[in-house]
C-alpha atoms as a PDB file:
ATOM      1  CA  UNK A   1      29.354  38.685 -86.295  1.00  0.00           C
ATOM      2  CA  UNK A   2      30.312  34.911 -84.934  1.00  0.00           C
ATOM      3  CA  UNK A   3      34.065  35.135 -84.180  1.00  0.00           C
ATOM      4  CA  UNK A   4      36.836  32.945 -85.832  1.00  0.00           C
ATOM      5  CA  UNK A   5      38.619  32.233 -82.446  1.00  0.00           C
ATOM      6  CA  UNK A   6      38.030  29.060 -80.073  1.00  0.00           C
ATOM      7  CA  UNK A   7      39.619  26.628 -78.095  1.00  0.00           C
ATOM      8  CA  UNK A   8      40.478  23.055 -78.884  1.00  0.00           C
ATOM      9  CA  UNK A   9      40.846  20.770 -76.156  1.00  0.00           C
ATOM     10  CA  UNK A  10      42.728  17.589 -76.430  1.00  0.00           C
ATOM     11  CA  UNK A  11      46.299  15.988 -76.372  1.00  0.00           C
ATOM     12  CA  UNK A  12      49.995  15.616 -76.780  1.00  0.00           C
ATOM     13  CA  UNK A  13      51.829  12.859 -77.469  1.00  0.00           C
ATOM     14  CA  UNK A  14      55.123  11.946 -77.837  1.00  0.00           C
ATOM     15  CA  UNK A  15      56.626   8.594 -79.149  1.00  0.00           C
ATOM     16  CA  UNK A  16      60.837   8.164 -79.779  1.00  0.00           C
ATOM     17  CA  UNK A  17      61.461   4.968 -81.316  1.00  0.00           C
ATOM     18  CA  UNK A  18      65.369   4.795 -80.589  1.00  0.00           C
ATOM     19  CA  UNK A  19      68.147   4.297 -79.470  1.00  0.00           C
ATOM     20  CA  UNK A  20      65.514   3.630 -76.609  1.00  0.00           C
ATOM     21  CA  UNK A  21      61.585   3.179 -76.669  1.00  0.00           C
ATOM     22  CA  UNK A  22      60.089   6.380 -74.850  1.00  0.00           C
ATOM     23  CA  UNK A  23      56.444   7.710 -74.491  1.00  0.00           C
ATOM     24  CA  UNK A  24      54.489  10.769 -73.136  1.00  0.00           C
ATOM     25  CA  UNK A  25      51.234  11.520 -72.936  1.00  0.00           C
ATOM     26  CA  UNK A  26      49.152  14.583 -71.553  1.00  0.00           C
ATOM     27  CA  UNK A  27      46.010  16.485 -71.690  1.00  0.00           C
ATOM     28  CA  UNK A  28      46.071  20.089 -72.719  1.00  0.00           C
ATOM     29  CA  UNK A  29      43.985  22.712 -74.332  1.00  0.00           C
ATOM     30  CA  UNK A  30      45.051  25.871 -77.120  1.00  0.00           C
ATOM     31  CA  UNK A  31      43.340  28.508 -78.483  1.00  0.00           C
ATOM     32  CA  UNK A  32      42.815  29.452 -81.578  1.00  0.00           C
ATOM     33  CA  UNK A  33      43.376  33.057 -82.058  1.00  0.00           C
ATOM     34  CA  UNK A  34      42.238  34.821 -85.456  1.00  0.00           C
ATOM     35  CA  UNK A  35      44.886  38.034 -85.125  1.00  0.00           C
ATOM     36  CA  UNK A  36      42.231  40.892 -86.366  1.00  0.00           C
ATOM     37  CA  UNK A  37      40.367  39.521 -83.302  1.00  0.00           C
ATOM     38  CA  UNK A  38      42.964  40.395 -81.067  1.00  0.00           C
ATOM     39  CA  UNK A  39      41.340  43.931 -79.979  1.00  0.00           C
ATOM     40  CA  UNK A  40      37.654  42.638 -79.675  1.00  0.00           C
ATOM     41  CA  UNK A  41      38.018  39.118 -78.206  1.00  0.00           C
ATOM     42  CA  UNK A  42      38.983  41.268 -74.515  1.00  0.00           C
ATOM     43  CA  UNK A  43      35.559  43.114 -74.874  1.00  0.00           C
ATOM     44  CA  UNK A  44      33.533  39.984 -74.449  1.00  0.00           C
ATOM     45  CA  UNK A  45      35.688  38.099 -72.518  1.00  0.00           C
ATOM     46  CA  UNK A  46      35.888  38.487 -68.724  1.00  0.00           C
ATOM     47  CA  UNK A  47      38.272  36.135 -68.190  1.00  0.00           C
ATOM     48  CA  UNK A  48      40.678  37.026 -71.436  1.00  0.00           C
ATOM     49  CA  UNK A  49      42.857  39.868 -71.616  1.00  0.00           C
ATOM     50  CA  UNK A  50      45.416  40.912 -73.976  1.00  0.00           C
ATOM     51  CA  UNK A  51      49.175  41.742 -73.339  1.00  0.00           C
ATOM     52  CA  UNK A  52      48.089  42.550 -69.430  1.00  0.00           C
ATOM     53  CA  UNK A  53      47.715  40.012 -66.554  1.00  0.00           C
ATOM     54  CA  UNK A  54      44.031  38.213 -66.883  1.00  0.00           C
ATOM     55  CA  UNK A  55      43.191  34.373 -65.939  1.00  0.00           C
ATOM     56  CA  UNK A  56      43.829  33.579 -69.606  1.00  0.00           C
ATOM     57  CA  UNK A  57      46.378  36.201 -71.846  1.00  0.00           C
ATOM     58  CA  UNK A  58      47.509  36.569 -74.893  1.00  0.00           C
ATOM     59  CA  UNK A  59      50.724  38.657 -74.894  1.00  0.00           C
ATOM     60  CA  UNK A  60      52.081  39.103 -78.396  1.00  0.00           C
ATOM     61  CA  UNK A  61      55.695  39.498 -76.645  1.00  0.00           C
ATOM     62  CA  UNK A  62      55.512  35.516 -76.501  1.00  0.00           C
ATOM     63  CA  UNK A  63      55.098  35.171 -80.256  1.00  0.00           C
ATOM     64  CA  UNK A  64      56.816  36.479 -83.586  1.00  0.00           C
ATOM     65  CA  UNK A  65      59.900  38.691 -83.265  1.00  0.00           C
ATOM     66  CA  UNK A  66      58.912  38.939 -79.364  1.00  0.00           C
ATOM     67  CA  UNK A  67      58.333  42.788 -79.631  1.00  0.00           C
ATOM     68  CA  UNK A  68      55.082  44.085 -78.378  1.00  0.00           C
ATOM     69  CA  UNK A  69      54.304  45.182 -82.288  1.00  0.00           C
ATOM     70  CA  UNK A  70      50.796  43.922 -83.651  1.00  0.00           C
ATOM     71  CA  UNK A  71      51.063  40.004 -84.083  1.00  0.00           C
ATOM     72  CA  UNK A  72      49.066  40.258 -87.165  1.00  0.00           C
ATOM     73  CA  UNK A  73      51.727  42.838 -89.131  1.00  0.00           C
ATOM     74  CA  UNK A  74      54.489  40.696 -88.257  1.00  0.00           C
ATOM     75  CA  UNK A  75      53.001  37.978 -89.862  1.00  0.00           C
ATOM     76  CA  UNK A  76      52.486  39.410 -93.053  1.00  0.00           C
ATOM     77  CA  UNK A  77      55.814  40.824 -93.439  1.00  0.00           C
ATOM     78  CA  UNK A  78      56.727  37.232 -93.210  1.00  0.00           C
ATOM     79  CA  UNK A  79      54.832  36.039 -95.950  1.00  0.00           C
ATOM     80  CA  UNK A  80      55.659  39.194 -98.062  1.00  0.00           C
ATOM     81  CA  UNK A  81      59.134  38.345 -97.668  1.00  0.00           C
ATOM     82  CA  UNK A  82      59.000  34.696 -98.538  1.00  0.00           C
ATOM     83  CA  UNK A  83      56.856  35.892-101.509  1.00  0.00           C
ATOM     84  CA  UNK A  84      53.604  34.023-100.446  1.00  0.00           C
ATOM     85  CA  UNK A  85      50.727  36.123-101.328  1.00  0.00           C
ATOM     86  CA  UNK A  86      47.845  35.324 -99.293  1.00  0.00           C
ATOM     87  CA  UNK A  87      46.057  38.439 -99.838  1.00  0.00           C
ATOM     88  CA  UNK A  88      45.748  39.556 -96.572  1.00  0.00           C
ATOM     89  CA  UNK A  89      43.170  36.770 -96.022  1.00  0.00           C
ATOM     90  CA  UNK A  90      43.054  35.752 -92.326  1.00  0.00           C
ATOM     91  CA  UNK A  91      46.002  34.661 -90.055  1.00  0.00           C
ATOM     92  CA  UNK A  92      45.411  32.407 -87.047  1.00  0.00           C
ATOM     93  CA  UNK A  93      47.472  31.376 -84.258  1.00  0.00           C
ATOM     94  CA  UNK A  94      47.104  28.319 -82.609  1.00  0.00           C
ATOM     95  CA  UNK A  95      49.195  28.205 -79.324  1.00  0.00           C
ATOM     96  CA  UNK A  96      48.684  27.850 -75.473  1.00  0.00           C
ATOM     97  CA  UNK A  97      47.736  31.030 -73.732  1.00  0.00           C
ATOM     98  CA  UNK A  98      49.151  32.683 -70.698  1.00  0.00           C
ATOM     99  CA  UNK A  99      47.648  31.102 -67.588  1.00  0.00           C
ATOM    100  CA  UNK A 100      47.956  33.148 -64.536  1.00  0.00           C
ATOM    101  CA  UNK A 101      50.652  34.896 -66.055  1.00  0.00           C
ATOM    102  CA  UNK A 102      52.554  32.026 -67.763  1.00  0.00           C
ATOM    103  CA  UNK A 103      52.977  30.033 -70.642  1.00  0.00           C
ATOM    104  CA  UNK A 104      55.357  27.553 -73.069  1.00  0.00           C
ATOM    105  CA  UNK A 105      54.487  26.690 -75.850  1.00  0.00           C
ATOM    106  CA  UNK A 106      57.141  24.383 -77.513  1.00  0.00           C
ATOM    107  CA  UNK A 107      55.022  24.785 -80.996  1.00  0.00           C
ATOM    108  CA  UNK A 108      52.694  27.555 -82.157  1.00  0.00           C
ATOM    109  CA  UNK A 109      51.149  27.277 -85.721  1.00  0.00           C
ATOM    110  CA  UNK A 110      49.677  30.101 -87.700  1.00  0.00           C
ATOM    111  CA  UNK A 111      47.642  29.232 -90.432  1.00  0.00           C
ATOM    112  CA  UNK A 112      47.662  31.590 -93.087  1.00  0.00           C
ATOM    113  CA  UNK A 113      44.575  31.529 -95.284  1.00  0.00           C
ATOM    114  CA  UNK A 114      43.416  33.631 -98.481  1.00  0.00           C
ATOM    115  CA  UNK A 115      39.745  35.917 -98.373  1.00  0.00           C
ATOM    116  CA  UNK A 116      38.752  32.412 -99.943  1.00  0.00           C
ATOM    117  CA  UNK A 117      39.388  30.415 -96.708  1.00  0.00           C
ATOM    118  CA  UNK A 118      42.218  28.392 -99.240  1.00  0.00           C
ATOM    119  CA  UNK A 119      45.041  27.805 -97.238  1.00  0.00           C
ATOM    120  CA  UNK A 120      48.331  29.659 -98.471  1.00  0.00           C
ATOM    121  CA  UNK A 121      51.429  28.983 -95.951  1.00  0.00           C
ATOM    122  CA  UNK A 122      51.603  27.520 -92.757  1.00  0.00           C
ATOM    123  CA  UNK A 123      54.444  29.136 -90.154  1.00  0.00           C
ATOM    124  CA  UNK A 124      55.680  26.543 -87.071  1.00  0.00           C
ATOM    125  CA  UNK A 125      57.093  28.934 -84.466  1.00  0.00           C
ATOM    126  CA  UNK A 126      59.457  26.647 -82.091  1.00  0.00           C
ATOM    127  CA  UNK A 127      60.258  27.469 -78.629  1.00  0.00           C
ATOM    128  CA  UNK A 128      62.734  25.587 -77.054  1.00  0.00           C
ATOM    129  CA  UNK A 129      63.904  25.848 -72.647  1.00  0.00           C
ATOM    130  CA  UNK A 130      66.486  27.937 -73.729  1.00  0.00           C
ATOM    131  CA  UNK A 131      64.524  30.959 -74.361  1.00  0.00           C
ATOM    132  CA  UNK A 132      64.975  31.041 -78.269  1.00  0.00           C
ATOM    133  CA  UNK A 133      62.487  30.735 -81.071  1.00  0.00           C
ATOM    134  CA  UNK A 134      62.432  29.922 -84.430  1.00  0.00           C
ATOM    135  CA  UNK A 135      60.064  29.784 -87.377  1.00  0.00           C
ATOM    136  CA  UNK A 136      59.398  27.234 -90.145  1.00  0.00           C
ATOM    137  CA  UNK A 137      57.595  29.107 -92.899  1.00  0.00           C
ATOM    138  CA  UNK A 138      56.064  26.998 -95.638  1.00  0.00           C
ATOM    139  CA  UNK A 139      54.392  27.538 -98.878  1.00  0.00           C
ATOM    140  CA  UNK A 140      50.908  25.795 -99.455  1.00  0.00           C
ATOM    141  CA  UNK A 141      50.885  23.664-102.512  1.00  0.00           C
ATOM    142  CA  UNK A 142      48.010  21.117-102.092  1.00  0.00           C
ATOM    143  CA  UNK A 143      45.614  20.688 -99.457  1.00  0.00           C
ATOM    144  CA  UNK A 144      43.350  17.349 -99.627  1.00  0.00           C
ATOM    145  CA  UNK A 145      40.133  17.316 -97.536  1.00  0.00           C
ATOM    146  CA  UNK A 146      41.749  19.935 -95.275  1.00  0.00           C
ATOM    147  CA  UNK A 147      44.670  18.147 -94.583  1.00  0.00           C
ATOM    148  CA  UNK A 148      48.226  19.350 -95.571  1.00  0.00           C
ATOM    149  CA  UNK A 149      51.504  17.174 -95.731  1.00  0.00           C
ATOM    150  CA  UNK A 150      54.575  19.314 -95.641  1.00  0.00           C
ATOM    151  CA  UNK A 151      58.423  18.561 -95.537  1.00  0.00           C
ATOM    152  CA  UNK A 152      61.812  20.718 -94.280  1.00  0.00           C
ATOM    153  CA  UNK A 153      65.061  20.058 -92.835  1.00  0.00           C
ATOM    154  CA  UNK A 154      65.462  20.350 -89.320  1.00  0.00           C
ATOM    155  CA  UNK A 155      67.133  24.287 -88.532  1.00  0.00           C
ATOM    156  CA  UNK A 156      67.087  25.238 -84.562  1.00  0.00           C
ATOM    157  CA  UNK A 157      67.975  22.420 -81.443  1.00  0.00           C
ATOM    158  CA  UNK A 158      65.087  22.057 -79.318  1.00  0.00           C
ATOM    159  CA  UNK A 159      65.830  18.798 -77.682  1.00  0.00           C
ATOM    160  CA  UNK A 160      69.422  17.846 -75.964  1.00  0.00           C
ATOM    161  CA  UNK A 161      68.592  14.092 -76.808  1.00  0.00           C
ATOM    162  CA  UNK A 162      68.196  15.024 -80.597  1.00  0.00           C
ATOM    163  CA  UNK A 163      70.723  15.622 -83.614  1.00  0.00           C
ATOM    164  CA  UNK A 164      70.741  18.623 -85.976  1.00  0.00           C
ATOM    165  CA  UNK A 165      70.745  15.988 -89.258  1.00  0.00           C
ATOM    166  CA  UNK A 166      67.347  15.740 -89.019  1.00  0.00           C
ATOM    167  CA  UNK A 167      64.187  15.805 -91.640  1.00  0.00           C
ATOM    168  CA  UNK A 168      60.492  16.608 -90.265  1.00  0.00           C
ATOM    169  CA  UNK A 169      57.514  16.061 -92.294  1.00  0.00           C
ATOM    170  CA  UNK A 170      54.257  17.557 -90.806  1.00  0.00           C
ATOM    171  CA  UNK A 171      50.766  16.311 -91.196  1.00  0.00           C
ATOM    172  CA  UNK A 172      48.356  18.891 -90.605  1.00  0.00           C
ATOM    173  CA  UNK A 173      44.187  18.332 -90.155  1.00  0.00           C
ATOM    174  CA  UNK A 174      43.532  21.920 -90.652  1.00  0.00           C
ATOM    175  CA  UNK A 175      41.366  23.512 -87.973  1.00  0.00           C
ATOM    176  CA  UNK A 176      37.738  22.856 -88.089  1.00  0.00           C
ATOM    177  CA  UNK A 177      35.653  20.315 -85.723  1.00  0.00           C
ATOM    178  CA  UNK A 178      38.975  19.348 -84.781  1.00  0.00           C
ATOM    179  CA  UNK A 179      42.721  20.413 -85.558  1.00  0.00           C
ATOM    180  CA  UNK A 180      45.702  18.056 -85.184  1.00  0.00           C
ATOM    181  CA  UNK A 181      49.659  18.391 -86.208  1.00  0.00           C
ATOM    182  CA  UNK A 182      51.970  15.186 -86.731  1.00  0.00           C
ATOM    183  CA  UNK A 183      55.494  15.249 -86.778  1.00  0.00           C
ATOM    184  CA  UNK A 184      57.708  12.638 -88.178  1.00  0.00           C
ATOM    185  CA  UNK A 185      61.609  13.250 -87.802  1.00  0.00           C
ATOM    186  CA  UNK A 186      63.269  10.957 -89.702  1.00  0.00           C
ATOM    187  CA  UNK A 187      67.354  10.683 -89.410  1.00  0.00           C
ATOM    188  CA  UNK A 188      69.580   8.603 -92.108  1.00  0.00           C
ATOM    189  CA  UNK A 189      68.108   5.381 -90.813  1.00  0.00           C
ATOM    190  CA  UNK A 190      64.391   6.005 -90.730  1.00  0.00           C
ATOM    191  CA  UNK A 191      61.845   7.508 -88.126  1.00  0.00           C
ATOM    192  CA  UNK A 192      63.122   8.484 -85.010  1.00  0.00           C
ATOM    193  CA  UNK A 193      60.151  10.487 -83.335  1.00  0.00           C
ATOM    194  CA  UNK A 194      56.766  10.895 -83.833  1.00  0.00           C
ATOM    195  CA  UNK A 195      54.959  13.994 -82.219  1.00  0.00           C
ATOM    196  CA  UNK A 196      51.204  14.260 -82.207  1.00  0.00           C
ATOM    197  CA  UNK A 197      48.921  16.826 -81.008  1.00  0.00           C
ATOM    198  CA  UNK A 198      45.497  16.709 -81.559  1.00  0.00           C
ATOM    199  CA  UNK A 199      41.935  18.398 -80.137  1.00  0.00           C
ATOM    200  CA  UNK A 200      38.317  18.865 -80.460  1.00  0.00           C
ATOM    201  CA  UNK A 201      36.830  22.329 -81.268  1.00  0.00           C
ATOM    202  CA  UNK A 202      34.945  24.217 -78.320  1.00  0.00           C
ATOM    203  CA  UNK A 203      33.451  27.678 -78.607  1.00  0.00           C
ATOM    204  CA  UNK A 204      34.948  30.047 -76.427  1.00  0.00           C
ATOM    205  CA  UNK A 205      33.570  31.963 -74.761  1.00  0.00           C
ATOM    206  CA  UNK A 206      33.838  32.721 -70.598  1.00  0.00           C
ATOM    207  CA  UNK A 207      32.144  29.436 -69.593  1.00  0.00           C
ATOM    208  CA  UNK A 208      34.197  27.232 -71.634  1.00  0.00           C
ATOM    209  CA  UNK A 209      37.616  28.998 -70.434  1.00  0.00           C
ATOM    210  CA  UNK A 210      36.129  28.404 -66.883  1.00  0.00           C
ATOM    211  CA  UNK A 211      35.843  24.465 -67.545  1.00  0.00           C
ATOM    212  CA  UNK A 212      39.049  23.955 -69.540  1.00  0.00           C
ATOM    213  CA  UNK A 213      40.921  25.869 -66.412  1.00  0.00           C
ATOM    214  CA  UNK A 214      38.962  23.743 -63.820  1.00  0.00           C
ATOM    215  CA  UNK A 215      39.880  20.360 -66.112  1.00  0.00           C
ATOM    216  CA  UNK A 216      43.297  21.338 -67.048  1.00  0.00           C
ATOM    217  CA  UNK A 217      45.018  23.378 -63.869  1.00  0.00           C
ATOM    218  CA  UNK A 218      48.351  25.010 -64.237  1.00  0.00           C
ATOM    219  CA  UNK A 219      48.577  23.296 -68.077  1.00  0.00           C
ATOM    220  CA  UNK A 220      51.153  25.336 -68.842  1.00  0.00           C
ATOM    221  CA  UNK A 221      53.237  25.085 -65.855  1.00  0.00           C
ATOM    222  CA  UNK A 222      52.363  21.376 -66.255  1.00  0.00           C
ATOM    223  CA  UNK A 223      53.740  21.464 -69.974  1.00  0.00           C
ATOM    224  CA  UNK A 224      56.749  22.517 -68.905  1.00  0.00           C
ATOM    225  CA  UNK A 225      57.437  20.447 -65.578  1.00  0.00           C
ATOM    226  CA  UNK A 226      56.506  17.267 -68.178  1.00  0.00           C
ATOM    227  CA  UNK A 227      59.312  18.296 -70.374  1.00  0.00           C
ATOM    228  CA  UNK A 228      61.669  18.086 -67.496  1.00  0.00           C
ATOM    229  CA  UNK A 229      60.717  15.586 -66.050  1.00  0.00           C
ATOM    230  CA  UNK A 230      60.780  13.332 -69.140  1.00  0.00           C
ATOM    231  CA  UNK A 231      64.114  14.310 -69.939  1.00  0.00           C
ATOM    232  CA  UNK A 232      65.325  13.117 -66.730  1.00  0.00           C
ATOM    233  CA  UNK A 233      63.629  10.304 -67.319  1.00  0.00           C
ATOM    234  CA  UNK A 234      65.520  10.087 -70.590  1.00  0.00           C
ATOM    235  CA  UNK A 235      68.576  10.651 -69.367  1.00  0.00           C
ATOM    236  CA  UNK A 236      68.029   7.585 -66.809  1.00  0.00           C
ATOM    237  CA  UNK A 237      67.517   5.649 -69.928  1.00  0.00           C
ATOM    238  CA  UNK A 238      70.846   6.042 -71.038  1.00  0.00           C
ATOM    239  CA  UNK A 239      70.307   8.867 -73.893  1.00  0.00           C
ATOM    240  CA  UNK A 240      73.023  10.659 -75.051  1.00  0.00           C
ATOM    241  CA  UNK A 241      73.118  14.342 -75.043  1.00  0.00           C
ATOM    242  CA  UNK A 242      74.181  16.631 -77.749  1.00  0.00           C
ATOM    243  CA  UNK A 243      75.995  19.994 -77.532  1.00  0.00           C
ATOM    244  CA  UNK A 244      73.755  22.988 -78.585  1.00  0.00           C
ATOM    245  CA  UNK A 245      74.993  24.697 -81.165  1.00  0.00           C
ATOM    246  CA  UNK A 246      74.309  28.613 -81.998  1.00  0.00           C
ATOM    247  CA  UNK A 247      71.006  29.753 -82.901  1.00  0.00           C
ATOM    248  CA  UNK A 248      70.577  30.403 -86.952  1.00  0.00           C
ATOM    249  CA  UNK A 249      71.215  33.742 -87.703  1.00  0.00           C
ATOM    250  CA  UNK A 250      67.877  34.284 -89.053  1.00  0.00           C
ATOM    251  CA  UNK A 251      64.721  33.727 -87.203  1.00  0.00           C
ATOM    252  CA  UNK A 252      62.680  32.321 -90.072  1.00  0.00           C
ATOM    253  CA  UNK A 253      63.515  29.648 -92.665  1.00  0.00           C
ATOM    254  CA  UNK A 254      61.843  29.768 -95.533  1.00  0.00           C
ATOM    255  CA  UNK A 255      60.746  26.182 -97.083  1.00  0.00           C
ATOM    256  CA  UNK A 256      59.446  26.080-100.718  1.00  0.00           C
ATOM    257  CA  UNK A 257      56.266  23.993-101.146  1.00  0.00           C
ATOM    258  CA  UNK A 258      56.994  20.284-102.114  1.00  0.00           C
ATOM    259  CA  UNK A 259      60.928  20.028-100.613  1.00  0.00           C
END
């Protein structure tokens, strides 16, 4: 049976508009993890292993309610809660992996589709260099040509150089040849940031892991020495910070489709 689970291999880019003009730009690569592959992908995978030290890891600790409980059961207690019914059609993950024992990954998406491959909800799972998480769950209401536009106010600081009156709106190219997420966040006076990450589909399998980890070294040490390094950069700029305020109380917020 051909397996649902691959890489992408592309780029993130980052583009604030004020009070200053600021830009990143890097290379990267994510997988693409169908969760009721999570036992078999290790099997045929030398260089993947799940929640133990490998090359490449998946370690469900990093993800959800960051217990070692099954990924996939997490995830559909989620949606049962919300009251999104996706009839326990696949869920898949798209996020960084462990390398050599580490990863960040300041955005994981799970797409949640029904048995018909229609797309139901999508969750954004936020990380931020504090150590906390938080979830964006949101309600599928149309899907055009396999891309989704979808709207919610922000909930959970992730930036020090970015207010809590904030408004994203997400443009997703659901995974297929290629997968990409845009973020707008939009204050009182218009766009503030745009966020883009974007990649090309690769089958995975032992060879491609081999050349992704040869092209892109340390990526996710590298992820997180470019966020620091950019906020320095920032901060040499002349942007302000802001205080960070208490976590929400709950880990998920629930969006309904179309607000």
């Amino acid at each position: 049976m051909a397996h649902r689970s691959a890489l992408y291999v592309g780029s993130v880019m980052h583009r604030r508009f004020r009070p200053h003009a600021h830009h990143l730009h890097y290379r990267v690569f994510w997988m693409l993890l169908d969760l009721d592959e999570l036992d078999a992908l290790p099997r045929r995978l030398r260089l993947f292993s799940r929640n133990r030290f490998n090359v490449v890891s998946f370690h469900e600790a990093d993800h959800g309610d960051g217990s070692t409980g099954p990924l996939r059961q997490q995830i559909d207690r989620q949606l049962r809660a919300a009251g999104i019914d996706n009839a326990g059609g696949p869920i898949r993950l798209l996020c960084m992996p462990r390398v050599f024992g580490y990863a960040f990954n300041p955005l994981s998406v799970y797409f949640c589709y029904r048995p018909d491959e229609s797309m139901a909800a999508i969750l954004y799972e936020v990380h931020n260099t504090f150590g906390e998480r938080h979830s964006y769950l949101i309600a599928v209401e149309a899907e055009a040509h396999g891309v989704i536009a979808q709207r919610c106010r922000k909930a959970f600081y992730v930036s020090p150089f970015m207010d809590m009156n904030l408004t994203y709106a997400f443009r997703v190219d659901t995974p297929a040849e290629r997968v990409g997420v845009a973020i707008d966040t939009f204050d009182s006076n218009g766009r503030l940031l745009t966020a883009v990450l974007a990649g090309e589909r690769v089958q995975l399998n032992d060879a491609a892991l081999l050349r992704v980890l040869l092209a892109h070294p340390a990526v996710t040490l590298k992820v997180i020495g470019a966020i620091h390094w950019h906020a320095l950069r920032m901060l040499l700029k002349g942007f302000r910070l802001r205080t960070r305020p208490q976590p929400p109380r709950n880990s998920t917020t629930v969006v309904a489709a179309g607000r």
